[in-house]
C-alpha atoms as a PDB file:
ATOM      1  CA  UNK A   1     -35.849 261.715  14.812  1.00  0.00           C
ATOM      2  CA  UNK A   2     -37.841 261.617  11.345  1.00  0.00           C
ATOM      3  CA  UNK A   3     -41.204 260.220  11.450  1.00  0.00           C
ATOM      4  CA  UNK A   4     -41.279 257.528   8.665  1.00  0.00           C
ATOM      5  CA  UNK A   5     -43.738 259.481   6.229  1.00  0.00           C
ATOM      6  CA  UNK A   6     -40.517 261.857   6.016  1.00  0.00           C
ATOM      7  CA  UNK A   7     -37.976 258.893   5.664  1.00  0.00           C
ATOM      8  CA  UNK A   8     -40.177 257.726   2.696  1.00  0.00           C
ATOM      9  CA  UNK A   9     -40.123 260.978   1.278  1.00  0.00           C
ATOM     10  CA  UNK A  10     -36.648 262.190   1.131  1.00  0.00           C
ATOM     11  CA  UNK A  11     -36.268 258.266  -0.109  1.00  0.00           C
ATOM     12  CA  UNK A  12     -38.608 258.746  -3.049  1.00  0.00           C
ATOM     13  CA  UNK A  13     -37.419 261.855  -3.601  1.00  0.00           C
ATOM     14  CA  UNK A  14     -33.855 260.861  -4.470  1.00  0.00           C
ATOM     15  CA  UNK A  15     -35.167 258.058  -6.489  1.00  0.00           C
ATOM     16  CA  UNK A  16     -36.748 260.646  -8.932  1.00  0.00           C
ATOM     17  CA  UNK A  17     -33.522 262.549  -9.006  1.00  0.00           C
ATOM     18  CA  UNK A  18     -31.760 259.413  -9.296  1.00  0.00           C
ATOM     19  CA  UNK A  19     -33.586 258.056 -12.641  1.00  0.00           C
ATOM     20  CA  UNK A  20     -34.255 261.271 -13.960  1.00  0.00           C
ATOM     21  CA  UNK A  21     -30.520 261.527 -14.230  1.00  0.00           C
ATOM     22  CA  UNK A  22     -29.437 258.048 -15.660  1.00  0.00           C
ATOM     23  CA  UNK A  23     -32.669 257.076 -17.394  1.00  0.00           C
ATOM     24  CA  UNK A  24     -35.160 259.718 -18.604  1.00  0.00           C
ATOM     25  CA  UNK A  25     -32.439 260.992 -21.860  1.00  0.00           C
ATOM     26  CA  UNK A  26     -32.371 257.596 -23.063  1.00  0.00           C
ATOM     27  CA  UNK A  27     -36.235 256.633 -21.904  1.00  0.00           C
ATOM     28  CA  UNK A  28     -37.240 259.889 -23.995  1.00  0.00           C
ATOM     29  CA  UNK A  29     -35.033 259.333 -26.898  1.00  0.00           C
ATOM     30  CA  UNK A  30     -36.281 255.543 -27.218  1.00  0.00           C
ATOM     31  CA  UNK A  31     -40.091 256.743 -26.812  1.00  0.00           C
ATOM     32  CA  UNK A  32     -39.550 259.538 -29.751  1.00  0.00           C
ATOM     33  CA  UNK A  33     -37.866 257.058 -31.953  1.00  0.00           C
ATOM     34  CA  UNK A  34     -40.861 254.153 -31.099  1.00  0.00           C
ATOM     35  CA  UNK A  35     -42.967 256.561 -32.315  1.00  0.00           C
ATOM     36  CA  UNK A  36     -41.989 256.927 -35.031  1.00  0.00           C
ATOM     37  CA  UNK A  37     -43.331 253.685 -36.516  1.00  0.00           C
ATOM     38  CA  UNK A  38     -46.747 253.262 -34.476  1.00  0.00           C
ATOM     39  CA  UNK A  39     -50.133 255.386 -35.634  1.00  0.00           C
ATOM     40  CA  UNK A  40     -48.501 257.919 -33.124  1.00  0.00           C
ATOM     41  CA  UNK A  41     -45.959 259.197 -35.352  1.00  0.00           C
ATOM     42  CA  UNK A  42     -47.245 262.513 -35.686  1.00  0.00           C
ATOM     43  CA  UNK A  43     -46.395 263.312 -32.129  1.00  0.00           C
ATOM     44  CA  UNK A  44     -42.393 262.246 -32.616  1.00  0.00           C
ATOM     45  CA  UNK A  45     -42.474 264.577 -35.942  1.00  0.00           C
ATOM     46  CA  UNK A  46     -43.782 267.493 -34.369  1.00  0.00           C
ATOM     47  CA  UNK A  47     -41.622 267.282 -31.463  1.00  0.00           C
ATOM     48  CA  UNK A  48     -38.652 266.931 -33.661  1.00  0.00           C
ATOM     49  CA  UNK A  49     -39.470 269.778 -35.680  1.00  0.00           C
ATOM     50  CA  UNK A  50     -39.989 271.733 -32.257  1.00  0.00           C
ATOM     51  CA  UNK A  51     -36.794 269.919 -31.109  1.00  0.00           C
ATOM     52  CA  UNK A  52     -34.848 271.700 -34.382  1.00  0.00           C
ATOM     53  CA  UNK A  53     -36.330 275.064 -34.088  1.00  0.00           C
ATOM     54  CA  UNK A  54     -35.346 275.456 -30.766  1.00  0.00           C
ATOM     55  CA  UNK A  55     -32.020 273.785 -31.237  1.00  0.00           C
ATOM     56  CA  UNK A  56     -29.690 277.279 -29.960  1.00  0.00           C
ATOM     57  CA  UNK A  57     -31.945 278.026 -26.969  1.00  0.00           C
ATOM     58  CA  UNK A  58     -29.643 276.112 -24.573  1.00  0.00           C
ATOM     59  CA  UNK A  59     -26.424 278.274 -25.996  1.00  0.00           C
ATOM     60  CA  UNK A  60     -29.050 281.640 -25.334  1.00  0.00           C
ATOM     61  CA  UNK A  61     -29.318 280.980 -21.469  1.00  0.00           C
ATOM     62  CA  UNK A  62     -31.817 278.139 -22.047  1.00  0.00           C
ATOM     63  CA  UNK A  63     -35.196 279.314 -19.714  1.00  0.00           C
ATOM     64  CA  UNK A  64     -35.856 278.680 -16.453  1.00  0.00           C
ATOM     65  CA  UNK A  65     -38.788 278.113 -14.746  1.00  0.00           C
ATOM     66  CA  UNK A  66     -38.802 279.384 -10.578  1.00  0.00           C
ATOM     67  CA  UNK A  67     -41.374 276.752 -10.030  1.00  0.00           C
ATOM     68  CA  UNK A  68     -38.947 274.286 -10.377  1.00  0.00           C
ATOM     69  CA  UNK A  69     -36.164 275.475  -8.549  1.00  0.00           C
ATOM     70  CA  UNK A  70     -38.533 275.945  -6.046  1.00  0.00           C
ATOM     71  CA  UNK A  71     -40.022 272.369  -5.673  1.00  0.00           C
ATOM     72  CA  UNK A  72     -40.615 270.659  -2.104  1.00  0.00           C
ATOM     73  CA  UNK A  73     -38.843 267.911  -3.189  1.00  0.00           C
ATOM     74  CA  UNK A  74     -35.712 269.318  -3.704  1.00  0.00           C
ATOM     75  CA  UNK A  75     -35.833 270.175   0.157  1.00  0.00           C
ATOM     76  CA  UNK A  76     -36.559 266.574   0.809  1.00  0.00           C
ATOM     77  CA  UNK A  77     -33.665 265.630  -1.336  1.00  0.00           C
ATOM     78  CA  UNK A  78     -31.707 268.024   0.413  1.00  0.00           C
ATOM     79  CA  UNK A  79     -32.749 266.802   3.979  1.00  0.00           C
ATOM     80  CA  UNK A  80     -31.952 263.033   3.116  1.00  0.00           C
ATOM     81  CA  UNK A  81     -27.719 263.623   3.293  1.00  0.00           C
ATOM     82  CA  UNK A  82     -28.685 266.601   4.677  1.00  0.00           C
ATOM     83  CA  UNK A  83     -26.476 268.710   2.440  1.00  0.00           C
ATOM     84  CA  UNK A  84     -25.834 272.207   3.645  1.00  0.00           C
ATOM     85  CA  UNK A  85     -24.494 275.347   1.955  1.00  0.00           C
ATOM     86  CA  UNK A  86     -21.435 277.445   3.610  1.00  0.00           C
ATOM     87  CA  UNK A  87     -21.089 280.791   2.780  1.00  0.00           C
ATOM     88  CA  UNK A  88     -17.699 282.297   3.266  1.00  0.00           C
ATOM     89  CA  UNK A  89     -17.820 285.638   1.012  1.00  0.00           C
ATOM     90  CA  UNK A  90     -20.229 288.070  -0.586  1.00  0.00           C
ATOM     91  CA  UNK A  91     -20.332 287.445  -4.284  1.00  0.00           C
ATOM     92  CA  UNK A  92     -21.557 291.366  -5.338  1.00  0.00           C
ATOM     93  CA  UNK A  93     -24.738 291.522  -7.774  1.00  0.00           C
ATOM     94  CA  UNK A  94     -23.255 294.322  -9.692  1.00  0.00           C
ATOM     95  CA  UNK A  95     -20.782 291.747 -11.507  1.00  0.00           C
ATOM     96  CA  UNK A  96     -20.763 288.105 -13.113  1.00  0.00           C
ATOM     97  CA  UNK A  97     -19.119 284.962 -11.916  1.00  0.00           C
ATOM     98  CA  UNK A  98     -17.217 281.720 -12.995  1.00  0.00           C
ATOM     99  CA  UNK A  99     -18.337 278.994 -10.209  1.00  0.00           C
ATOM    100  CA  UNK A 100     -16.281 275.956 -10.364  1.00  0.00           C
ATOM    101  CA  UNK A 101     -17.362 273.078  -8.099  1.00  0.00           C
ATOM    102  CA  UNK A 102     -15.346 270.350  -6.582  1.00  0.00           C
ATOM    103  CA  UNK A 103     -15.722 267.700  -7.204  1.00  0.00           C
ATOM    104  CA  UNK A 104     -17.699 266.596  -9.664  1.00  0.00           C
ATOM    105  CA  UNK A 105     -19.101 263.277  -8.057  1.00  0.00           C
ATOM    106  CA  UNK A 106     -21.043 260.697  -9.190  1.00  0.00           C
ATOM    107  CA  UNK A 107     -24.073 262.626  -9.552  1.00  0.00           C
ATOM    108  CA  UNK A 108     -23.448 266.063  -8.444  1.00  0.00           C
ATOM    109  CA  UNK A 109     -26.064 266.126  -5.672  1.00  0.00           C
ATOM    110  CA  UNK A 110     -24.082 268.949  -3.728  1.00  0.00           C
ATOM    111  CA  UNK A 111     -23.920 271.592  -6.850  1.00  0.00           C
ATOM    112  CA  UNK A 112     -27.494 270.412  -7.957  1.00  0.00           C
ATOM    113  CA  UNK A 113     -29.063 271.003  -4.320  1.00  0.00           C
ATOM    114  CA  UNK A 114     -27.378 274.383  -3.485  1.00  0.00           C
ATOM    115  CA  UNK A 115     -27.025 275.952  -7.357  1.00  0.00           C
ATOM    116  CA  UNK A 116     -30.095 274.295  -9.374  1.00  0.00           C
ATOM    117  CA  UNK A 117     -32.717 274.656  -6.410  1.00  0.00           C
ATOM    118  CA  UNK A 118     -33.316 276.285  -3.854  1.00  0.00           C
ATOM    119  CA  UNK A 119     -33.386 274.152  -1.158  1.00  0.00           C
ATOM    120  CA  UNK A 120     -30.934 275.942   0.893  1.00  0.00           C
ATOM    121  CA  UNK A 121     -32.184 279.316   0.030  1.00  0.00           C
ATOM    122  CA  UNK A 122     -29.220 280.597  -2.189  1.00  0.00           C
ATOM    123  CA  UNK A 123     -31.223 283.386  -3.549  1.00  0.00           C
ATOM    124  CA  UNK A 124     -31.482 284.432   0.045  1.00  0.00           C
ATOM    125  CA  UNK A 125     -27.848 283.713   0.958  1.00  0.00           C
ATOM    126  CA  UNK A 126     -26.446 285.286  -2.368  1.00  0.00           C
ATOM    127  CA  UNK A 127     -29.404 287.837  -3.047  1.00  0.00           C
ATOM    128  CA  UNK A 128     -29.042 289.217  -7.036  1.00  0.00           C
ATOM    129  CA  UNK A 129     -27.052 285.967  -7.994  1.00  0.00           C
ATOM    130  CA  UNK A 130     -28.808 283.938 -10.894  1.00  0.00           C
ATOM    131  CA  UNK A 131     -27.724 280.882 -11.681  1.00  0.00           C
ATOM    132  CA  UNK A 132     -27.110 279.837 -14.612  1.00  0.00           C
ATOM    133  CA  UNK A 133     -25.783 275.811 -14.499  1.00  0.00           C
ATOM    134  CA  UNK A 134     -23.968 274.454 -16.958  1.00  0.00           C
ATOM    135  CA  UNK A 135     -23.672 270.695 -18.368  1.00  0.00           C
ATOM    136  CA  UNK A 136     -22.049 269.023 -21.565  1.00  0.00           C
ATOM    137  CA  UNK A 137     -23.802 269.964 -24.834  1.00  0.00           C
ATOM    138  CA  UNK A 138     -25.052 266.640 -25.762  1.00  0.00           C
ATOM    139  CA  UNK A 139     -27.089 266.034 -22.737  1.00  0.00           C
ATOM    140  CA  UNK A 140     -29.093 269.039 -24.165  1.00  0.00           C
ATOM    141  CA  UNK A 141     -29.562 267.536 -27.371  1.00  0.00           C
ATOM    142  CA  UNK A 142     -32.098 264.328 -26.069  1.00  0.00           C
ATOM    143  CA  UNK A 143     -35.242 264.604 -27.054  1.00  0.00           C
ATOM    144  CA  UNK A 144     -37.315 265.995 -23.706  1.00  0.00           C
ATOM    145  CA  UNK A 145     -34.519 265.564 -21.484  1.00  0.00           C
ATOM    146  CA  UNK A 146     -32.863 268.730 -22.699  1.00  0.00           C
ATOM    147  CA  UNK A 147     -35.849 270.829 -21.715  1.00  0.00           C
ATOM    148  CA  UNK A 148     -35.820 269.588 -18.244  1.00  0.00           C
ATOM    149  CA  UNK A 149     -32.676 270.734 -17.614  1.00  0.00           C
ATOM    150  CA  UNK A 150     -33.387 273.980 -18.972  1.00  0.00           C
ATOM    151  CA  UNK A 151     -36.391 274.277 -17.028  1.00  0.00           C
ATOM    152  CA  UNK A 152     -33.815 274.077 -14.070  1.00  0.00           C
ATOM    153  CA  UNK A 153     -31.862 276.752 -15.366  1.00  0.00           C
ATOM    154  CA  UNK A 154     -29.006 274.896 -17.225  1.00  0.00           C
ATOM    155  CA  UNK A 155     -27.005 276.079 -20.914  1.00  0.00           C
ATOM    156  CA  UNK A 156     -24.615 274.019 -22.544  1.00  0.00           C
ATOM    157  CA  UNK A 157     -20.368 274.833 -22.096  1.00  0.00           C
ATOM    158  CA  UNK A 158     -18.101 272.965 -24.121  1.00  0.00           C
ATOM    159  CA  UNK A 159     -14.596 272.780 -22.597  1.00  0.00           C
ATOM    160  CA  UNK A 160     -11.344 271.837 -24.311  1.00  0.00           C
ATOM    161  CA  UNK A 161      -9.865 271.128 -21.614  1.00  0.00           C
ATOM    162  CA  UNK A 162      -9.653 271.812 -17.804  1.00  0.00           C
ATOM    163  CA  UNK A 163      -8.691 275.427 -18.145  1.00  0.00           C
ATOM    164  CA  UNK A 164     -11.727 276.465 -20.478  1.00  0.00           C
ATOM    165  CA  UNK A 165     -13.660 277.451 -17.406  1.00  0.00           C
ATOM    166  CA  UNK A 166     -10.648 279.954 -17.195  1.00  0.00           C
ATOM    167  CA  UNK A 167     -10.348 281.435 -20.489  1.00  0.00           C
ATOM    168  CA  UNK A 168     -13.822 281.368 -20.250  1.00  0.00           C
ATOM    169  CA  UNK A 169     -14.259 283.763 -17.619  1.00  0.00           C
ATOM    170  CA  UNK A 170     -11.131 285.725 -18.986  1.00  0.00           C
ATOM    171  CA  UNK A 171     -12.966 286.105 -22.229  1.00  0.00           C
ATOM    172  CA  UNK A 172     -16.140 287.262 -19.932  1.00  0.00           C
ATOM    173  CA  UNK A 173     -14.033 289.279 -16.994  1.00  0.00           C
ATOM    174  CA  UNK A 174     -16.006 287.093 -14.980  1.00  0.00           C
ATOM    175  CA  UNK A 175     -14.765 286.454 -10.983  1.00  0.00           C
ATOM    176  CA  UNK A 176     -13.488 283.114 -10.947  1.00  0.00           C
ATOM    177  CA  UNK A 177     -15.382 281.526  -7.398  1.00  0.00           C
ATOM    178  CA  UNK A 178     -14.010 278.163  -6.257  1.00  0.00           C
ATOM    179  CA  UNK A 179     -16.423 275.705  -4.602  1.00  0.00           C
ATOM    180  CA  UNK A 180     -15.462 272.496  -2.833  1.00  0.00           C
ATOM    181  CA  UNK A 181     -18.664 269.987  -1.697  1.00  0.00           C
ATOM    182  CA  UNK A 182     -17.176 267.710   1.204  1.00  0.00           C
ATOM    183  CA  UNK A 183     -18.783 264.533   1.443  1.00  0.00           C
ATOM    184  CA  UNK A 184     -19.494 264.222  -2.284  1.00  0.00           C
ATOM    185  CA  UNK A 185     -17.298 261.325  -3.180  1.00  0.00           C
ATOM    186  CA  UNK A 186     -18.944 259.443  -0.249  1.00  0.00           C
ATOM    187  CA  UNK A 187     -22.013 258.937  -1.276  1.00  0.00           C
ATOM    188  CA  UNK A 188     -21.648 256.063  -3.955  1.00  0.00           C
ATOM    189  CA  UNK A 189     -19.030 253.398  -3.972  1.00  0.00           C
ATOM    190  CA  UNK A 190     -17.582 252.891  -7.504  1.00  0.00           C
ATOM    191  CA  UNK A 191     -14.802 250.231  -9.193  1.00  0.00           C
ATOM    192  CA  UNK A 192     -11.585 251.758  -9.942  1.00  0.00           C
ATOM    193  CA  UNK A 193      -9.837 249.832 -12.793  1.00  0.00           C
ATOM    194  CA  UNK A 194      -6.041 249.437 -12.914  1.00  0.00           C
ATOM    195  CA  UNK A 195      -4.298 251.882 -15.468  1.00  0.00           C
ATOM    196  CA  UNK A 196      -3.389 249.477 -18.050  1.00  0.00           C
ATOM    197  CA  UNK A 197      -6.656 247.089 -18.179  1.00  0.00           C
ATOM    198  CA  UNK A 198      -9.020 247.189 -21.266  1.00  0.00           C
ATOM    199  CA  UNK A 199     -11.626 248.642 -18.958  1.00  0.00           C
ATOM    200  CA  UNK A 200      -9.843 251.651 -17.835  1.00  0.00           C
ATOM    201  CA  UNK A 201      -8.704 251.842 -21.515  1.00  0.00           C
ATOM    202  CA  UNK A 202     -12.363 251.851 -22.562  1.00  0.00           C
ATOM    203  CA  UNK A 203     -13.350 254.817 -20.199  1.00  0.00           C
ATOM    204  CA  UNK A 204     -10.705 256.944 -21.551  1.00  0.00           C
ATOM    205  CA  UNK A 205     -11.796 256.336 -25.149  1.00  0.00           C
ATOM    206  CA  UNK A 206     -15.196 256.884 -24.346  1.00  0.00           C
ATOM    207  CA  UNK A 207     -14.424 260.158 -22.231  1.00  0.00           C
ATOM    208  CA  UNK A 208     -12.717 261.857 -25.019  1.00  0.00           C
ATOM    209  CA  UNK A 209     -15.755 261.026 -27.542  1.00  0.00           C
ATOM    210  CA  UNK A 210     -18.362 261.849 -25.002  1.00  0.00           C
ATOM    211  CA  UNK A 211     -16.760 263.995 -22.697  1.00  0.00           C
ATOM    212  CA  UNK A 212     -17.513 261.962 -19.666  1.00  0.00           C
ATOM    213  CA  UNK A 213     -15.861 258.913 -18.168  1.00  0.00           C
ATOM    214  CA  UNK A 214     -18.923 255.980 -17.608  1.00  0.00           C
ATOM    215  CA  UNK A 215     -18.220 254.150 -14.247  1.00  0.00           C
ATOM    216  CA  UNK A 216     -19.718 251.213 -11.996  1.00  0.00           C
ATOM    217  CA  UNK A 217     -21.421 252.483  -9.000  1.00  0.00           C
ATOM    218  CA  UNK A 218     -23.368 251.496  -6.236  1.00  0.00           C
ATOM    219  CA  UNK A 219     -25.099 252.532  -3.463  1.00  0.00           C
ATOM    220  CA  UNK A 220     -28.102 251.363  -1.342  1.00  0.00           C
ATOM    221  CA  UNK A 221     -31.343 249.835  -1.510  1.00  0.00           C
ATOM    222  CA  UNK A 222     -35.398 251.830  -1.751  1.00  0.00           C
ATOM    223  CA  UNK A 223     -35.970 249.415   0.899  1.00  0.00           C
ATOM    224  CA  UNK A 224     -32.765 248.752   3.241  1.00  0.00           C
ATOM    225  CA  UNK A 225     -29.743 250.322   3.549  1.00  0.00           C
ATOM    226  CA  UNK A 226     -27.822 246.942   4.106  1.00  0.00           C
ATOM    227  CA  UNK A 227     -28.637 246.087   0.538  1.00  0.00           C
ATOM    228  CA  UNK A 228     -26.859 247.348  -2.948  1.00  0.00           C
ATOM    229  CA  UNK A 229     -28.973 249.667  -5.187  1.00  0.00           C
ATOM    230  CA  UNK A 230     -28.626 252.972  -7.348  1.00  0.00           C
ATOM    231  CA  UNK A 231     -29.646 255.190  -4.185  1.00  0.00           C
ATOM    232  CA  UNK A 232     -26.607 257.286  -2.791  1.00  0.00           C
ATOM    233  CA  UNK A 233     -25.856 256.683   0.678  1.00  0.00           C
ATOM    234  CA  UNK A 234     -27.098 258.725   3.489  1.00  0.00           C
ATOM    235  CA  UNK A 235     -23.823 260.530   4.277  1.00  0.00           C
ATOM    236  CA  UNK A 236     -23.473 264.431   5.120  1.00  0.00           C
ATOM    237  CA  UNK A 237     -22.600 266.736   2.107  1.00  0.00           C
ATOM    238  CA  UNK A 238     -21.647 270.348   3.169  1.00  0.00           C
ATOM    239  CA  UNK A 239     -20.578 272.941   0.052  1.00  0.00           C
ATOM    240  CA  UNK A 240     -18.238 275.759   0.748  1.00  0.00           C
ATOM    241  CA  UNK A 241     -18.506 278.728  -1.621  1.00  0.00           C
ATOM    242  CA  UNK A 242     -15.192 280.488  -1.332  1.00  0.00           C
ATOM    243  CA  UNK A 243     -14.087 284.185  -2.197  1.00  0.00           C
ATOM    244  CA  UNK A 244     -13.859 284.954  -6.205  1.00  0.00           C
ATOM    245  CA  UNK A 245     -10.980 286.031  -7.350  1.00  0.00           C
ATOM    246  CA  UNK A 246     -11.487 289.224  -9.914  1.00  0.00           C
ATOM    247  CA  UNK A 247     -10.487 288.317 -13.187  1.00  0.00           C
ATOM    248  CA  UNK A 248      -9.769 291.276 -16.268  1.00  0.00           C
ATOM    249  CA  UNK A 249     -11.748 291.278 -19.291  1.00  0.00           C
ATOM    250  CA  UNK A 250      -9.534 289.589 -22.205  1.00  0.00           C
ATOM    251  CA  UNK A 251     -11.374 288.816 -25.420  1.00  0.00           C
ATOM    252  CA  UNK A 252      -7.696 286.971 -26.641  1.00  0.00           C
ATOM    253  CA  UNK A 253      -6.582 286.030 -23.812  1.00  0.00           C
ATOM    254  CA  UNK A 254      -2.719 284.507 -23.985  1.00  0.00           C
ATOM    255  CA  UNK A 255      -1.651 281.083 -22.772  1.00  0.00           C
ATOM    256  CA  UNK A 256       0.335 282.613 -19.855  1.00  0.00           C
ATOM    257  CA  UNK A 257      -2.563 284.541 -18.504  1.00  0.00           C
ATOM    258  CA  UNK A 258      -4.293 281.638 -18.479  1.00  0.00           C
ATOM    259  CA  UNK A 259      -2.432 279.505 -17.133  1.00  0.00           C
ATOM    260  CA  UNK A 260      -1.295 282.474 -14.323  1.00  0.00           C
ATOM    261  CA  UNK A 261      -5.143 282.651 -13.276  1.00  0.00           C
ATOM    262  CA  UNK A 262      -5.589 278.978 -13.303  1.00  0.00           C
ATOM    263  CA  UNK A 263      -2.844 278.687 -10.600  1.00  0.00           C
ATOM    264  CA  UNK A 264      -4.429 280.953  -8.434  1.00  0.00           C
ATOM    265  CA  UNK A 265      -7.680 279.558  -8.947  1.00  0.00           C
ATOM    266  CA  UNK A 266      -6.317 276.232  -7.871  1.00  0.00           C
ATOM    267  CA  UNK A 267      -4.436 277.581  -4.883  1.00  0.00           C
ATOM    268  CA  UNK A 268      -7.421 279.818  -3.862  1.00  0.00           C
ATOM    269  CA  UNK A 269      -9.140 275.527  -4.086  1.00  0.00           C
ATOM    270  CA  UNK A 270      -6.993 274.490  -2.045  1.00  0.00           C
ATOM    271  CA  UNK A 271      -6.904 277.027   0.945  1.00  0.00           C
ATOM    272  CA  UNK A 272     -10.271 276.545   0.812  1.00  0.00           C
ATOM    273  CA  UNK A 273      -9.804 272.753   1.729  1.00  0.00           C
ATOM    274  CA  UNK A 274      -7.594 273.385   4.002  1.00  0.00           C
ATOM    275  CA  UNK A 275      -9.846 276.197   6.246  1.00  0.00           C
ATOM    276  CA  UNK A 276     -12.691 273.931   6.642  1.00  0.00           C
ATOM    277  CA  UNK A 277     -11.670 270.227   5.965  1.00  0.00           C
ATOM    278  CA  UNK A 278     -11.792 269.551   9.934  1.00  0.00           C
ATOM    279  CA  UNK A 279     -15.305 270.746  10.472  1.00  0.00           C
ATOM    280  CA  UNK A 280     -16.456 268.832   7.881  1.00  0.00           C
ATOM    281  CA  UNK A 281     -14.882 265.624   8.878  1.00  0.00           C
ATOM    282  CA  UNK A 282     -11.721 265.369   7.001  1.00  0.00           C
ATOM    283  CA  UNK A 283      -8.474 264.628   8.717  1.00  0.00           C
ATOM    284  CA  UNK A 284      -5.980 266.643   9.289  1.00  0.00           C
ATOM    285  CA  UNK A 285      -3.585 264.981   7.589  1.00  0.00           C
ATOM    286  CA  UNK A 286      -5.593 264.738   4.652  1.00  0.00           C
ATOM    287  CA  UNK A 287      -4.523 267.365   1.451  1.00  0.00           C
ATOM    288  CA  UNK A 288      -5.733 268.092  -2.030  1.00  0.00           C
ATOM    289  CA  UNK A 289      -4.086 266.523  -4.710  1.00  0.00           C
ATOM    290  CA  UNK A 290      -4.226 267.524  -8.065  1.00  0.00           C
ATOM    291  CA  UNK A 291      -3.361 265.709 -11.297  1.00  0.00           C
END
């Protein structure tokens, strides 16, 4: 049984993580803009001329700082799910590695936990691996938010569609490694909107001018689980890292090589699934779909 001190920290500690992701870009970008027009001023300038000098580090690997992949809090974060870390294959130092993980989520608390931090020890687990997270581009232009995500270790990808990641790691000859996080759509409950309303209408538009679809979610209370908030529930998320699949170097890669490695990157998904849906609580009967 935890003691309530550690309740009330794994609680606080997904509150941070929780408004640090939907608040602290737009918090940030408000403050620099404020700024602007108080006897504080000079502070917004020089951060904006710091923010334009230092506009390509993101696309140069960004820079990470251990200390924060390190942080206690991101093992009380971890220990409030818990989410755990599988390890299925050895992902060899000596070469580099597309990791795509599934699925996405509201808030990605299974990739953050086991690939920004260390909370479950993946330098230990995958010793000679360094991360190297990626998120969309924009995020890593607001003002102070961008360089706390690089201090986590994250660059910016842009992806034209779902097989970038692909051609990406053709272009790279970079071992394609599918992850699947069970338990990660179970966290927050969200509205789905019927195909042809104006509201589903609106999250496509928005999706393809911001590259993400905005949703309504909810979870729990700070205070009491039986009441609605922004924390995620408390339910068990366990990520699978599966075996990569070696990919050739292809600066030009064609369509049909592309689209050949995609297929085995999805089937390669999907045995995954399959081999450990039961121990993590799935049904049998339960498959992957994809769309």
């Amino acid at each position: 049984m935890k003691t309530t001190q550690k309740q009330w920290l794994e609680a606080l500690s997904v509150s941070y993580y929780v408004f640090t992701f939907l608040f602290m870009g737009l918090f940030f970008s408000l403050l620099v803009l404020f700024l602007l027009f108080t006897s504080f001023w000079s502070i917004s300038v020089l951060y904006l001329v710091w923010l334009f000098l230092d506009w390509d580090t993101p696309n140069q690997g960004g820079r990470c700082f251990e200390c924060n992949r390190s942080c206690t809090i991101w093992k009380h974060l971890k220990d409030y799910f818990p989410i755990k870390l599988v390890k299925t294959a050895e992902l060899p130092p000596d070469r580099n590695y597309v990791v795509g993980c599934h699925p996405h989520g509201i808030m990605c608390m299974g990739t953050f936990c086991n690939f920004f931090t260390e909370a479950n020890n993946f330098s230990k687990q995958f010793p000679g691996i360094q991360t190297s997270p990626v998120t969309l581009a924009f995020l890593l232009h607001l003002p102070v938010y961008r360089d706390y995500l690089m201090y986590l270790g994250m660059h910016c990808l842009v992806l034209r569609n779902r097989k970038g990641f692909v051609r990406l790691a053709l272009r790279h000859g970079a071992s394609l490694v599918p992850v699947y996080s069970f338990g990660e759509n179970d966290i927050f409950n969200f509205k789905a909107f019927p195909t042809n309303s104006w509201q589903y209408l609106c999250q496509i538009t928005i999706k393809k001018i911001m590259k993400f679809s905005p949703c309504i979610f909810w979870g729990r209370g700070l205070f009491s689980a039986d009441s609605w908030g922004l924390l995620p529930f408390a339910k068990p998320i366990t990520t699978v890292v599966g075996r990569p699949i070696p990919v050739p170097q292809r600066l030009n890669p064609t369509e049909e090589e592309v689209d050949h490695y995609h297929m085995l990157y999805m089937e390669a998904l999907e045995q995954l699934f399959e081999e450990h849906k039961e121990s993590c609580g799935v049904p049998a009967s339960t498959h992957l779909i994809f769309k």
